[in-house]
Protein backbone atom coordinates (compact mmCIF):
# COMPACT_ATOMS: atom_id res chain seq x y z
CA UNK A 1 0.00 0.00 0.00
CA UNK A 2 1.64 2.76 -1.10
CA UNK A 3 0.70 5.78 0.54
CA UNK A 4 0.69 9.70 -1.18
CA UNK A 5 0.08 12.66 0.66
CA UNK A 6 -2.51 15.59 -0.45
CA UNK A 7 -2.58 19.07 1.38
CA UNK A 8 -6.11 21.13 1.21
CA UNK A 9 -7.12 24.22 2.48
CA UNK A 10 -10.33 24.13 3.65
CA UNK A 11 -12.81 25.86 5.56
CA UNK A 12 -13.27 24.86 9.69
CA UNK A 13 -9.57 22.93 9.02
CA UNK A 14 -6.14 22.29 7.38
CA UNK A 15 -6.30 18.57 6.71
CA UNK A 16 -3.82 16.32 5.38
CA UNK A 17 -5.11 13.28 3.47
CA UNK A 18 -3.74 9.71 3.19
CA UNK A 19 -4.54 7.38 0.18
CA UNK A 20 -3.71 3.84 1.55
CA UNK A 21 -4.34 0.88 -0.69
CA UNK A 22 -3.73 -2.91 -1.24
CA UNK A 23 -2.30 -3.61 -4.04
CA UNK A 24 -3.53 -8.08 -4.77
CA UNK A 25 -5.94 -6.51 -7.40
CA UNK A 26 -4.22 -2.93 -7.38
CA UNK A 27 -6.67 -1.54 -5.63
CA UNK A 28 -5.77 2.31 -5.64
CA UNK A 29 -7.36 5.38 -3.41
CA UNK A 30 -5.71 8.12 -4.92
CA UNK A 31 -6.92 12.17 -5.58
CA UNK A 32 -8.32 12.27 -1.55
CA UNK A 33 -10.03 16.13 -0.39
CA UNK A 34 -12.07 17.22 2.13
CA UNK A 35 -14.94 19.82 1.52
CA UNK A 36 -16.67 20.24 4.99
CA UNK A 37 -17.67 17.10 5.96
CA UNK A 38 -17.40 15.52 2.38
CA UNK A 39 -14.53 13.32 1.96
CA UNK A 40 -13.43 12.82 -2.33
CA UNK A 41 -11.51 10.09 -3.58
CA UNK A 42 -10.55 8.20 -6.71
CA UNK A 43 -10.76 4.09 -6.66
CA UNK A 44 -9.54 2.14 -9.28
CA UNK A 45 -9.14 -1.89 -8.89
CA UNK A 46 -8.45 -4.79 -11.05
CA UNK A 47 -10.42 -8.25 -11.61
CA UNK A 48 -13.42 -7.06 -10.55
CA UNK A 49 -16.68 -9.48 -11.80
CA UNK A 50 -20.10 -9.17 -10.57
CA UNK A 51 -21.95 -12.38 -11.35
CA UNK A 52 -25.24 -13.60 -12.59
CA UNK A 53 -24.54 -17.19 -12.51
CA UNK A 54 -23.12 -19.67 -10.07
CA UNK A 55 -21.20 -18.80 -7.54
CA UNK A 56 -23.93 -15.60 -7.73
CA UNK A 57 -21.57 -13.19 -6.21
CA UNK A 58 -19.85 -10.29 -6.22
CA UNK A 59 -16.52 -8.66 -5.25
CA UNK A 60 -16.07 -5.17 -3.38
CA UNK A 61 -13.67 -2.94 -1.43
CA UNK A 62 -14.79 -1.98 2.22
CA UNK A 63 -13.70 1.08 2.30
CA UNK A 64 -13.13 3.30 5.69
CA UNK A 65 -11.26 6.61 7.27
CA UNK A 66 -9.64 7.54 9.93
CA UNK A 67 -9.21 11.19 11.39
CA UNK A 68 -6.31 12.51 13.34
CA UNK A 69 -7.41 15.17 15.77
CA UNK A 70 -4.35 17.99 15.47
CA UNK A 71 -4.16 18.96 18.95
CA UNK A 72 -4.21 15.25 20.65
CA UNK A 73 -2.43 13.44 17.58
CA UNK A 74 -4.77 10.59 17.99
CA UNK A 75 -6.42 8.75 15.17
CA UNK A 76 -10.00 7.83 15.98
CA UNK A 77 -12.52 5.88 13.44
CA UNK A 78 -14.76 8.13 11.26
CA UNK A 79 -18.37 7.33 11.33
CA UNK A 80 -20.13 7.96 8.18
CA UNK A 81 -23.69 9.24 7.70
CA UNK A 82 -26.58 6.84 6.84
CA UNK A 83 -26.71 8.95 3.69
CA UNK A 84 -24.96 11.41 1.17
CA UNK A 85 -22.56 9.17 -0.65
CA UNK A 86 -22.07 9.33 -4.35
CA UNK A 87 -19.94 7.29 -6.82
CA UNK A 88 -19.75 6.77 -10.11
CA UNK A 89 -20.40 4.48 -12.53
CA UNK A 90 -19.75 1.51 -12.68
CA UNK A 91 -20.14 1.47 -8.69
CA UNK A 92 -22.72 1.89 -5.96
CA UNK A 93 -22.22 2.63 -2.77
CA UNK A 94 -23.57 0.04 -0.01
CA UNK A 95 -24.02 1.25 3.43
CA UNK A 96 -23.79 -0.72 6.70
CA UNK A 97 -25.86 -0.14 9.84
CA UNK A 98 -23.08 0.81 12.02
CA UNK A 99 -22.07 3.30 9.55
CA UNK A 100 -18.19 2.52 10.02
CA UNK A 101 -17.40 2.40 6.17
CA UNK A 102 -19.12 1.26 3.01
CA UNK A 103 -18.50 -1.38 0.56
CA UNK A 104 -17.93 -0.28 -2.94
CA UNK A 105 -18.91 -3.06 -5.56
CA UNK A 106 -20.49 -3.34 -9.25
CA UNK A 107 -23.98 -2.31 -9.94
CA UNK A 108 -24.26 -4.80 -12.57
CA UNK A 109 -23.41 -7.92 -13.45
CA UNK A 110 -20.02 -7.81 -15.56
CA UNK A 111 -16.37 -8.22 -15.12
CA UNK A 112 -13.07 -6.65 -15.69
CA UNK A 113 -10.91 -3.89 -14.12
CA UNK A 114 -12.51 -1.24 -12.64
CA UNK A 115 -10.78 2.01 -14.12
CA UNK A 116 -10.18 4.98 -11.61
CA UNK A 117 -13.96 6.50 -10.36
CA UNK A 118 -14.98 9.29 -7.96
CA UNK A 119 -16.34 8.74 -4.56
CA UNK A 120 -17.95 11.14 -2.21
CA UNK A 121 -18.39 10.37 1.17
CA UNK A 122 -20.29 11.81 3.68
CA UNK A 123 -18.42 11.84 7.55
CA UNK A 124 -20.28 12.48 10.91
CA UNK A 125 -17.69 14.91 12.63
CA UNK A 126 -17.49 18.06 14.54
CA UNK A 127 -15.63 20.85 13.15
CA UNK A 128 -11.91 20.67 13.86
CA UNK A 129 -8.32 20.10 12.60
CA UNK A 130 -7.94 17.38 10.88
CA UNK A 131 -5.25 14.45 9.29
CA UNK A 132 -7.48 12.09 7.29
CA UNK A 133 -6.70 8.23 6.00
CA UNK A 134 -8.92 6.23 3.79
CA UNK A 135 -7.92 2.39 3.72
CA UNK A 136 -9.41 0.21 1.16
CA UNK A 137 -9.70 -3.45 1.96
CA UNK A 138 -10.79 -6.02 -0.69
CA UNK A 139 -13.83 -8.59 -0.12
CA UNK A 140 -15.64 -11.14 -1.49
CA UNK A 141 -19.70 -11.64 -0.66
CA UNK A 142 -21.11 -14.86 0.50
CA UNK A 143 -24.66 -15.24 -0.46
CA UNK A 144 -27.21 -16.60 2.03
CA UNK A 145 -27.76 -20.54 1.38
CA UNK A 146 -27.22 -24.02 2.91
CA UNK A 147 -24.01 -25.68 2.52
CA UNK A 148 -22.22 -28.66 3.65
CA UNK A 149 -19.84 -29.57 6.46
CA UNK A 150 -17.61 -32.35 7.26
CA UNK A 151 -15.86 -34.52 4.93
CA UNK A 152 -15.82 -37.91 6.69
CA UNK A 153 -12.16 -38.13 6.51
CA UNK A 154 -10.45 -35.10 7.93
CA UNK A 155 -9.09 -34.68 11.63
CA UNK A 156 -12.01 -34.47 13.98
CA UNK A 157 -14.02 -33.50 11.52
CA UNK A 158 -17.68 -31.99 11.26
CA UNK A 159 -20.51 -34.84 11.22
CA UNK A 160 -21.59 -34.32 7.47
CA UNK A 161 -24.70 -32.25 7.65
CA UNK A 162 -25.83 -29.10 5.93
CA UNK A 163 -26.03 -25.64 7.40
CA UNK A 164 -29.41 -24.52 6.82
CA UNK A 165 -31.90 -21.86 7.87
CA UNK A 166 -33.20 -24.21 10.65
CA UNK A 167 -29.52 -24.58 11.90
CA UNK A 168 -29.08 -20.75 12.37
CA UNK A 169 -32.36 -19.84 13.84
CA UNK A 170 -32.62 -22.63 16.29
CA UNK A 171 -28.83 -23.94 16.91
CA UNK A 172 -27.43 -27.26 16.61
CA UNK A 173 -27.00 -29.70 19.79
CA UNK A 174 -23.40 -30.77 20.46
CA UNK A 175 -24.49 -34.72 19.15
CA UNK A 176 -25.84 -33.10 16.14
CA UNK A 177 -22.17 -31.26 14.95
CA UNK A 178 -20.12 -33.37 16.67
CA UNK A 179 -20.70 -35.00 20.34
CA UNK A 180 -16.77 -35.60 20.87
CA UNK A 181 -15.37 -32.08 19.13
CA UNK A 182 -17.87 -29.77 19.78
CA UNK A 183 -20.17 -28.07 21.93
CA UNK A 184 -23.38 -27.03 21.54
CA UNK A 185 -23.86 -24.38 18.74
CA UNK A 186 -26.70 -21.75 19.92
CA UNK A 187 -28.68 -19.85 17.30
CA UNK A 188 -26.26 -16.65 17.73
CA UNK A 189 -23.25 -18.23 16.62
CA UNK A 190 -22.38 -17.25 12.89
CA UNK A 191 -22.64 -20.49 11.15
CA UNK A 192 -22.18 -19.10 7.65
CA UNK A 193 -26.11 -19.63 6.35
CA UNK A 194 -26.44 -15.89 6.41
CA UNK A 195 -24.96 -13.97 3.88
CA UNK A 196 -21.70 -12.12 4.87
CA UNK A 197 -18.50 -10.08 3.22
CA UNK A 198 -14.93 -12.11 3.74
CA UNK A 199 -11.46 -10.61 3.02
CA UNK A 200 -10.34 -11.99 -0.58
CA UNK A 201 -7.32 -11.75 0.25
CA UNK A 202 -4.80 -12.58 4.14
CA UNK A 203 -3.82 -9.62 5.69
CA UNK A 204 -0.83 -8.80 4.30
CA UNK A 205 2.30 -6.53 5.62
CA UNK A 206 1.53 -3.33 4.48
CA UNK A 207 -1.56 -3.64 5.75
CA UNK A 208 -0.36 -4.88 9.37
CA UNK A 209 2.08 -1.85 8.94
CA UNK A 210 -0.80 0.81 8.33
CA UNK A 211 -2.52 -0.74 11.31
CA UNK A 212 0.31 -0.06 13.23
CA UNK A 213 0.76 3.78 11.64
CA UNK A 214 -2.42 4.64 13.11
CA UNK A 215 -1.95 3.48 16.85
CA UNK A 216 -0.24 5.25 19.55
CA UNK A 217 3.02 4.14 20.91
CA UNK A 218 1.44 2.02 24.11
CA UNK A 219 -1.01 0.60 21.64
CA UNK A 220 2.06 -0.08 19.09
CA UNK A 221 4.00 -1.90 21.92
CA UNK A 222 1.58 -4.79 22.62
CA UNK A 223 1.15 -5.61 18.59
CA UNK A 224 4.88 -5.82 17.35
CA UNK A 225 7.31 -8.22 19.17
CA UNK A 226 10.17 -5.80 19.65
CA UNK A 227 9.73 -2.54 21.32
CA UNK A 228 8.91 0.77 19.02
CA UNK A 229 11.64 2.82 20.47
CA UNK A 230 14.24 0.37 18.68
CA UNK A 231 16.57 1.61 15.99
CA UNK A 232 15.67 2.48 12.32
CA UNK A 233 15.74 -0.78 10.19
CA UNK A 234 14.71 -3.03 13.18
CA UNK A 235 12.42 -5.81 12.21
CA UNK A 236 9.38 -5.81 14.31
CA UNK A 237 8.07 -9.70 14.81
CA UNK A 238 11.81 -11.10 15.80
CA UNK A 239 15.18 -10.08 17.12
CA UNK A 240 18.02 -10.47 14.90
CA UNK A 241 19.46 -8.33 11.40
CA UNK A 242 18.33 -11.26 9.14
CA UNK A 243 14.87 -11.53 7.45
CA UNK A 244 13.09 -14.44 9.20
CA UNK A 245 10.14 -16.32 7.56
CA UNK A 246 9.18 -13.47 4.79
CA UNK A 247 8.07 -10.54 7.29
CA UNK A 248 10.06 -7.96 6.25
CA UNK A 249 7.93 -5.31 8.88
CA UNK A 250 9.98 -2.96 10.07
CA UNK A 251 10.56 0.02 12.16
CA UNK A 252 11.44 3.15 9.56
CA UNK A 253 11.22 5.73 12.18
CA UNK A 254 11.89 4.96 16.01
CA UNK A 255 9.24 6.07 18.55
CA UNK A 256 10.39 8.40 21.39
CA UNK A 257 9.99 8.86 24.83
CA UNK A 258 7.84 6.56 25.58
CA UNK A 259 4.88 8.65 23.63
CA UNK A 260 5.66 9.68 20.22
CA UNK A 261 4.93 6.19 18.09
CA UNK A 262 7.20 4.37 15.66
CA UNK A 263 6.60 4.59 12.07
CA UNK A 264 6.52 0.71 10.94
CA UNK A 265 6.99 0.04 6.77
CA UNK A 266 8.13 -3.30 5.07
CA UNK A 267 12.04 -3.66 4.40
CA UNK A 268 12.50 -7.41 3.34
CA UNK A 269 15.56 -6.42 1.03
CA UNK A 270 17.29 -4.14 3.75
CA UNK A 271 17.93 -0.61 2.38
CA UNK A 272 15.51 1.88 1.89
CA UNK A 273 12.13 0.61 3.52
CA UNK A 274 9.34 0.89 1.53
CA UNK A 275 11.09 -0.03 -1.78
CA UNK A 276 9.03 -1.78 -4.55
CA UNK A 277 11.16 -5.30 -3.41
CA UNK A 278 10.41 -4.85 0.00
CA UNK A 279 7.63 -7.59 0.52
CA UNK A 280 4.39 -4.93 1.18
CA UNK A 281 1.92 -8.00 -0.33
CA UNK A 282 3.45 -10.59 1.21
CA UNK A 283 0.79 -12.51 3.77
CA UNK A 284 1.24 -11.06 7.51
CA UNK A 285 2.44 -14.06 9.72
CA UNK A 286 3.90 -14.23 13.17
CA UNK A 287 0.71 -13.10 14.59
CA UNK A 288 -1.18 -14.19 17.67
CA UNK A 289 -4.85 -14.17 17.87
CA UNK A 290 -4.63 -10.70 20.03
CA UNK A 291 -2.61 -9.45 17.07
CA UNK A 292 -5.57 -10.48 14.60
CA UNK A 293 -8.26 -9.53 16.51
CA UNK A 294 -6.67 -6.02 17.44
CA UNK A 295 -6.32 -5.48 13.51
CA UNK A 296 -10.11 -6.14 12.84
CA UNK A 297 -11.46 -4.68 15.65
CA UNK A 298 -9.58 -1.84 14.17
CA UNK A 299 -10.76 -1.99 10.66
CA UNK A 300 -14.04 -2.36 11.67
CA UNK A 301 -14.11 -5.94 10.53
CA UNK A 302 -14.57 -9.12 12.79
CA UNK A 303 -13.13 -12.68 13.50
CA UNK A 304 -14.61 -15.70 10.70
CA UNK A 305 -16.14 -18.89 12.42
CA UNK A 306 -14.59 -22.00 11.47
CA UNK A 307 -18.04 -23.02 10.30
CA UNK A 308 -18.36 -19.86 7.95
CA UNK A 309 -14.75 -20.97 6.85
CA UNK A 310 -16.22 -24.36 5.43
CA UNK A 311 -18.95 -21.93 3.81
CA UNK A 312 -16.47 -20.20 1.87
CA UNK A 313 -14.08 -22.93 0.97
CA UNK A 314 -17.28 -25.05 -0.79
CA UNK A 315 -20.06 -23.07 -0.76
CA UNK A 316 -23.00 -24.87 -1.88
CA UNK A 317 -21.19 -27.49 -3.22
CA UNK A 318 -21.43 -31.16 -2.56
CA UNK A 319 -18.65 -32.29 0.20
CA UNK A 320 -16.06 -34.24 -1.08
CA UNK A 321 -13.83 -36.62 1.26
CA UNK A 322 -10.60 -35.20 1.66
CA UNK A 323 -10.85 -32.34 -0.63
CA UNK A 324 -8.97 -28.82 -0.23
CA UNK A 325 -10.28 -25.19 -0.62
CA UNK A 326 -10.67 -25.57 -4.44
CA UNK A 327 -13.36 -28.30 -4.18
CA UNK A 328 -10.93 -31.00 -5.37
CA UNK A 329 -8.17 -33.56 -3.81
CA UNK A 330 -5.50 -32.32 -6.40
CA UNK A 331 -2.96 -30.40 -4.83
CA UNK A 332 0.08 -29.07 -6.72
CA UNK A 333 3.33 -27.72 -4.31
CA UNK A 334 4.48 -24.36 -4.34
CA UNK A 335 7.20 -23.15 -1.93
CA UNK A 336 8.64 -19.69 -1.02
CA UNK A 337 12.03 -20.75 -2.52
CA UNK A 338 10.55 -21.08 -6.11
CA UNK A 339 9.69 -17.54 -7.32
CA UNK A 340 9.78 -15.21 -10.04
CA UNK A 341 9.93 -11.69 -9.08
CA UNK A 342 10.33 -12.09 -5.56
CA UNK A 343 9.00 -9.79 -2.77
CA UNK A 344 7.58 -7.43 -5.44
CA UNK A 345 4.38 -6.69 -6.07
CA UNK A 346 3.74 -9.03 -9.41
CA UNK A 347 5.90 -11.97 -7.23
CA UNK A 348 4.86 -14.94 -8.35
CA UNK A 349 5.28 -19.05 -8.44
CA UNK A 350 7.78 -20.19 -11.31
CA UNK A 351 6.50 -23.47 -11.01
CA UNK A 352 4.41 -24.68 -13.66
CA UNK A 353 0.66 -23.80 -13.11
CA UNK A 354 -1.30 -27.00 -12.32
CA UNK A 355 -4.36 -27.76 -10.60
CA UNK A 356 -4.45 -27.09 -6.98
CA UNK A 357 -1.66 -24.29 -6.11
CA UNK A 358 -0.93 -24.37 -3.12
CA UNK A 359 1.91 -22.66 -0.78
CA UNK A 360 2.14 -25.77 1.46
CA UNK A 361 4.36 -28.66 2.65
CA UNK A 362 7.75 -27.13 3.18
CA UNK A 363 7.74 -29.44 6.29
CA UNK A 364 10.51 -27.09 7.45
CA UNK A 365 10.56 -24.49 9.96
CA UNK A 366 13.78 -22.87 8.41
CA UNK A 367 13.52 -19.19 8.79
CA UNK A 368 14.49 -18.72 5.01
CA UNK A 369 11.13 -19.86 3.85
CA UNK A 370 7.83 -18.09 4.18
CA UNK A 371 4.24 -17.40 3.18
CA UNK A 372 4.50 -15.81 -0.56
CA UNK A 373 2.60 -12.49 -2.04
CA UNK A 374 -1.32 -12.51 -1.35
CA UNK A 375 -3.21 -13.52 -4.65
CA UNK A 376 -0.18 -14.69 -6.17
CA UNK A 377 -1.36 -17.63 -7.47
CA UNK A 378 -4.41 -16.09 -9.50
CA UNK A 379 -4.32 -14.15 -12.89
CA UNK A 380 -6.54 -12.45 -14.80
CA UNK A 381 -7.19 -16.26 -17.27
CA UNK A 382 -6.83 -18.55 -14.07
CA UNK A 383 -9.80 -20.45 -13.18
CA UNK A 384 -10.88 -21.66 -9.95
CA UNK A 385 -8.42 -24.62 -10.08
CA UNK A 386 -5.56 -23.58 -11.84
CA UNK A 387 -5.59 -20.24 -8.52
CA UNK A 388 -6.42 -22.44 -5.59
CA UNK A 389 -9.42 -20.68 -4.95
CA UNK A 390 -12.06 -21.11 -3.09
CA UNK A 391 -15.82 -21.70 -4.74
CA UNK A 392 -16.62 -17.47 -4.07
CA UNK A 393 -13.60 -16.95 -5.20
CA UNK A 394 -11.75 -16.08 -1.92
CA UNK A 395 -7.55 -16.49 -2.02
CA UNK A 396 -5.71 -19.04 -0.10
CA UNK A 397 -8.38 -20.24 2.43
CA UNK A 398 -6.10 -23.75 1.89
CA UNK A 399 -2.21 -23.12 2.43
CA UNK A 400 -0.08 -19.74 2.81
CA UNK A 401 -0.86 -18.81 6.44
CA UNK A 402 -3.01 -20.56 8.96
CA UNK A 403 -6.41 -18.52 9.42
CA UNK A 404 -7.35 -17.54 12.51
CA UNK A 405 -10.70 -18.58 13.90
CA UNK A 406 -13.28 -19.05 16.28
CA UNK A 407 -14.05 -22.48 16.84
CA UNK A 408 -16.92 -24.70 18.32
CA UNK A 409 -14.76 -27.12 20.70
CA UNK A 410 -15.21 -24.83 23.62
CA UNK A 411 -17.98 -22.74 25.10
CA UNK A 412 -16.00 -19.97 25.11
CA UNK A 413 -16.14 -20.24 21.25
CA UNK A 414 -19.67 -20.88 20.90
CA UNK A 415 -20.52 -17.98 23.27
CA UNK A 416 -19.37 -15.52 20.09
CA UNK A 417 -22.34 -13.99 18.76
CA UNK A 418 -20.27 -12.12 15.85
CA UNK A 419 -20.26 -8.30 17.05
CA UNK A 420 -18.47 -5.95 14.80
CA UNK A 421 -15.38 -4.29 15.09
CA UNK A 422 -16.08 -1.03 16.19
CA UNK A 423 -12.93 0.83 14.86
CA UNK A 424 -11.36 1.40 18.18
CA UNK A 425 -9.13 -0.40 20.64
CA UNK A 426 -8.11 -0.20 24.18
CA UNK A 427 -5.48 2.16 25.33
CA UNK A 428 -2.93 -0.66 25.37
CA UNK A 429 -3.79 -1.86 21.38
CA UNK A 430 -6.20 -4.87 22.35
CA UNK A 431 -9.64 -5.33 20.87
CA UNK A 432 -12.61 -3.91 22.81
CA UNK A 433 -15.35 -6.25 22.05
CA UNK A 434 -16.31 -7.91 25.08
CA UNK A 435 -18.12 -10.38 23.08
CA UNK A 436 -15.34 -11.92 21.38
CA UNK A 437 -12.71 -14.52 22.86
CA UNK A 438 -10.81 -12.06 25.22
CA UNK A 439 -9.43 -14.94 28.03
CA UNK A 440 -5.37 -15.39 28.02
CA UNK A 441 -6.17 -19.20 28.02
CA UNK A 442 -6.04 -22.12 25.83
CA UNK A 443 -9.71 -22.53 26.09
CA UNK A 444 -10.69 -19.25 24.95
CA UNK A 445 -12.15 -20.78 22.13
CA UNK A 446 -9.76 -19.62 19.51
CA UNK A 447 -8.16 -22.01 16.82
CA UNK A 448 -6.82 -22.20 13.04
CA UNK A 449 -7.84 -23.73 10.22
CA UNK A 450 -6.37 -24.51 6.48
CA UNK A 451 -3.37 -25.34 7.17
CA UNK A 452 0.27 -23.21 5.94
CA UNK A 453 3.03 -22.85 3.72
CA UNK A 454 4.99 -25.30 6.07
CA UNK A 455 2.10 -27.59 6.97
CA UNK A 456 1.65 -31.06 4.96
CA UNK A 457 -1.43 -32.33 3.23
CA UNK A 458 -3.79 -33.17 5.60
CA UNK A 459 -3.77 -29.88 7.85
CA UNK A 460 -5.19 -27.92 4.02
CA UNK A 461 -7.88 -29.69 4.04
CA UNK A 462 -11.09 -27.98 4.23
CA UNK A 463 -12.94 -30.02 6.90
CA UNK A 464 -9.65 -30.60 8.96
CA UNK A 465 -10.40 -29.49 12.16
CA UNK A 466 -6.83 -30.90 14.51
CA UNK A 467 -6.03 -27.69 15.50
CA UNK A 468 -9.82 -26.67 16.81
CA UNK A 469 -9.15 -29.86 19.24
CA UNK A 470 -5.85 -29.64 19.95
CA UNK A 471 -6.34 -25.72 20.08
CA UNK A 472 -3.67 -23.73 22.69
CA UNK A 473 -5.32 -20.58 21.74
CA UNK A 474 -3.21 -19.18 19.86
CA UNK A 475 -1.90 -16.64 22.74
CA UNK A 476 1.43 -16.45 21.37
CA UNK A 477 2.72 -15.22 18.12
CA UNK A 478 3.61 -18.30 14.91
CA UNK A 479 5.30 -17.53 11.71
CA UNK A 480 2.98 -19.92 10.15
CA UNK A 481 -0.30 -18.14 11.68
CA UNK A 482 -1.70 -15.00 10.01
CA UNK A 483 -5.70 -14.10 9.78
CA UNK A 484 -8.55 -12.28 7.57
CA UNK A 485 -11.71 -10.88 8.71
CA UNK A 486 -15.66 -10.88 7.21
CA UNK A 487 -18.26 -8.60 7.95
């Protein structure tokens, strides 16, 4: 995400404005002003599609802003009006009811890049100074329907049933799911029948670096392994000089005193941070679950069940016994070692394409190797197969990094009712939703599914469930473990 800076005079405020944006499909925010309590910007993405038939969906960017009150220096969450917003063709503008951002998709069915078009937002703030940062984040919709779970052949897997409407509304008994591996699922836990928005894409490092930009230095400190006050060109998951395991985050500017926060970038290729080999889309890992859920509480997203995770792996597809994200048992090996173009933005495998791609299997936990670029294994003629997607069309729900989850072994899963992210997090950088897992325990209900770049075959599988069971919540931080959120 690379970031450019715009300067506006305007009335009430001198603001400066942030364009941050992701670049798996290029999505670009670019052009940003403020008039009043309007907010301006250009979007532009590529491989967009809205579709008539199956899978029936639809992509979109979620798109939300931050403000930076001049006098404190802190960044707070904008809410947006319930109405006011423009955009232009070929968009439309969908509002939420918490009014902490919009989704930007197609307004009819078609496909293609989306070339750059003007948005107009309309904030809910008081009259002040101002620094303003829109973030783009790409999704995918799930459509409501019933789908399958289970496989019959995975780890602790699922009984095979289907999710239906009488599932969500009335809950499923623990003998029902799974009498050995499961709890009882009440009505308020998302099961993935309803329809819902997922990330397309793992969070990646520039966008675990603008996370980071936007907290204060107390905040920064309990999200980043080593402390913010370190040197220039420290990286910021692991001690040592040496990339370790891909994460090239770093700390470009050192915090002071205790107060003034660090300024975090990606330097994979040490040198000048920020550099177009520097490793910005390569999938965040080394993250524990309060790491993941800080990040979505932030971006006004929330944690994915492990039951909405089967939903978007096969949608309504029938289950098949061992099969991976892609709806098949085909899986073809791709390893960080084994790239063209590596760490920049258009890195990709050099192996030959073949059904099933899949960052998986190193079986190694050398710190040379890694998770590779989000997306990398789609391109614009790829089909489902041949990219390793998943049935909406969702990146890497099978390999790369582990996703984080909520899980149904423990009560303290099942007690999740799926609040939203509410943009803000405690003074110390943790999420502030009381409603999701919050206990420092291995029970908290917390677990990963769909396996890693270092993981063999059976832990990508969609229905494997070993580390639900054998779950230790995830309370430290894993270079195989990254997340994604849905809303």
């Amino acid at each position: 995400m690379k970031s450019k800076n715009y300067f506006s005079k305007i009335a009430l405020a001198i603001v400066l404005l942030f364009a941050v944006s992701t670049k798996a499909n290029n999505v670009q925010i670019t052009g940003t002003s403020v008039t009043g309590n309007t907010i301006s910007f250009n979007i532009s993405w590529e491989n967009s599609w809205y579709a008539s038939a199956a899978p029936a969906n639809w992509d979109a960017v979620w798109v939300f802003v931050k403000y930076q009150d001049c006098n404190t220096k802190l960044w707070n969450h904008v809410n947006l009006n319930t109405s006011g917003h423009s955009v232009g063709s070929p968009l439309q503008v969908n509002t939420v009811s918490d009014n902490k951002g919009v989704f930007l998709r197609r307004s009819a069915v078609g496909g293609g890049n989306i070339s750059s078009t003007a948005v107009s937002l309309s904030m809910n703030l008081p009259a002040g100074t101002y620094n303003y940062k829109v973030y783009g984040v790409e999704m995918v919709n799930i459509p409501q329907g019933d789908f399958q779970i289970g496989d019959t052949s995975s780890y602790y897997t699922y009984n095979s049933i289907s999710i239906n409407n009488t599932a969500q509304t009335s809950g499923l008994t623990a003998a029902a799911i799974q009498a050995s591996y499961s709890a009882a699922v009440p009505a308020t836990f998302p099961m993935g029948y309803n329809s819902f928005y997922c990330m397309k894409y793992e969070i990646s490092v520039e966008q675990y670096a603008d996370f980071l930009n936007s907290l204060t230095f107390d905040q920064q400190k309990n999200r980043v392994e080593m402390d913010p006050i370190s040197d220039a060109g420290t990286y910021a998951m692991y001690s040592g000089s040496t990339l370790q395991y891909r994460c090239g985050l770093s700390i470009v500017t050192p915090g002071s005193n205790g107060a003034i926060p660090a300024v975090f970038g990606s330097d994979a290729t040490p040198g000048t941070p920020n550099s177009p080999n520097d490793g910005q889309n390569i999938a965040m890992n080394i993250l524990s679950w309060f790491d993941v859920a800080a990040y979505l509480d932030w971006a006004a997203l929330r944690p994915m069940t492990e039951l909405e995770y089967e939903k978007v792996c096969r949608g309504p597809q029938t289950r098949i016994s061992g099969e991976y994200a892609w709806g098949s048992t085909q899986v073809t090996y791709v390893n960080s070692g084994d790239l063209n173009n590596a760490f920049e933005a258009n890195e990709m495998s050099s192996a030959t394409v073949n059904n099933g791609m899949c960052a998986y299997g190193l079986n190694s936990a050398s710190s040379a190797y890694g998770p590779i670029r989000v997306g990398a294994l789609a391109t614009g003629s790829s089909g489902r197969l041949s990219s390793g997607a998943a049935y909406y069309g969702v990146m890497e729900m099978s390999g790369n990094v582990w996703e984080t989850v909520i899980g149904t072994y423990y009560a303290n899963g099942t007690a999740y009712n799926g609040t939203m992210g509410d943009g803000t997090l405690t003074a110390t950088g943790f999420a502030n939703q009381s409603t999701w897992p919050t206990s420092n325990t291995s029970n908290n209900g917390v677990g990963i599914r769909g396996g890693s770049w270092i993981n063999l075959a059976p832990f990508i599988c969609t229905s494997d469930r070993y580390n639900i069971v054998n779950s230790n919540g995830y309370l430290t931080r894993s270079y195989a473990v990254g997340g994604r959120g849905v809303r």
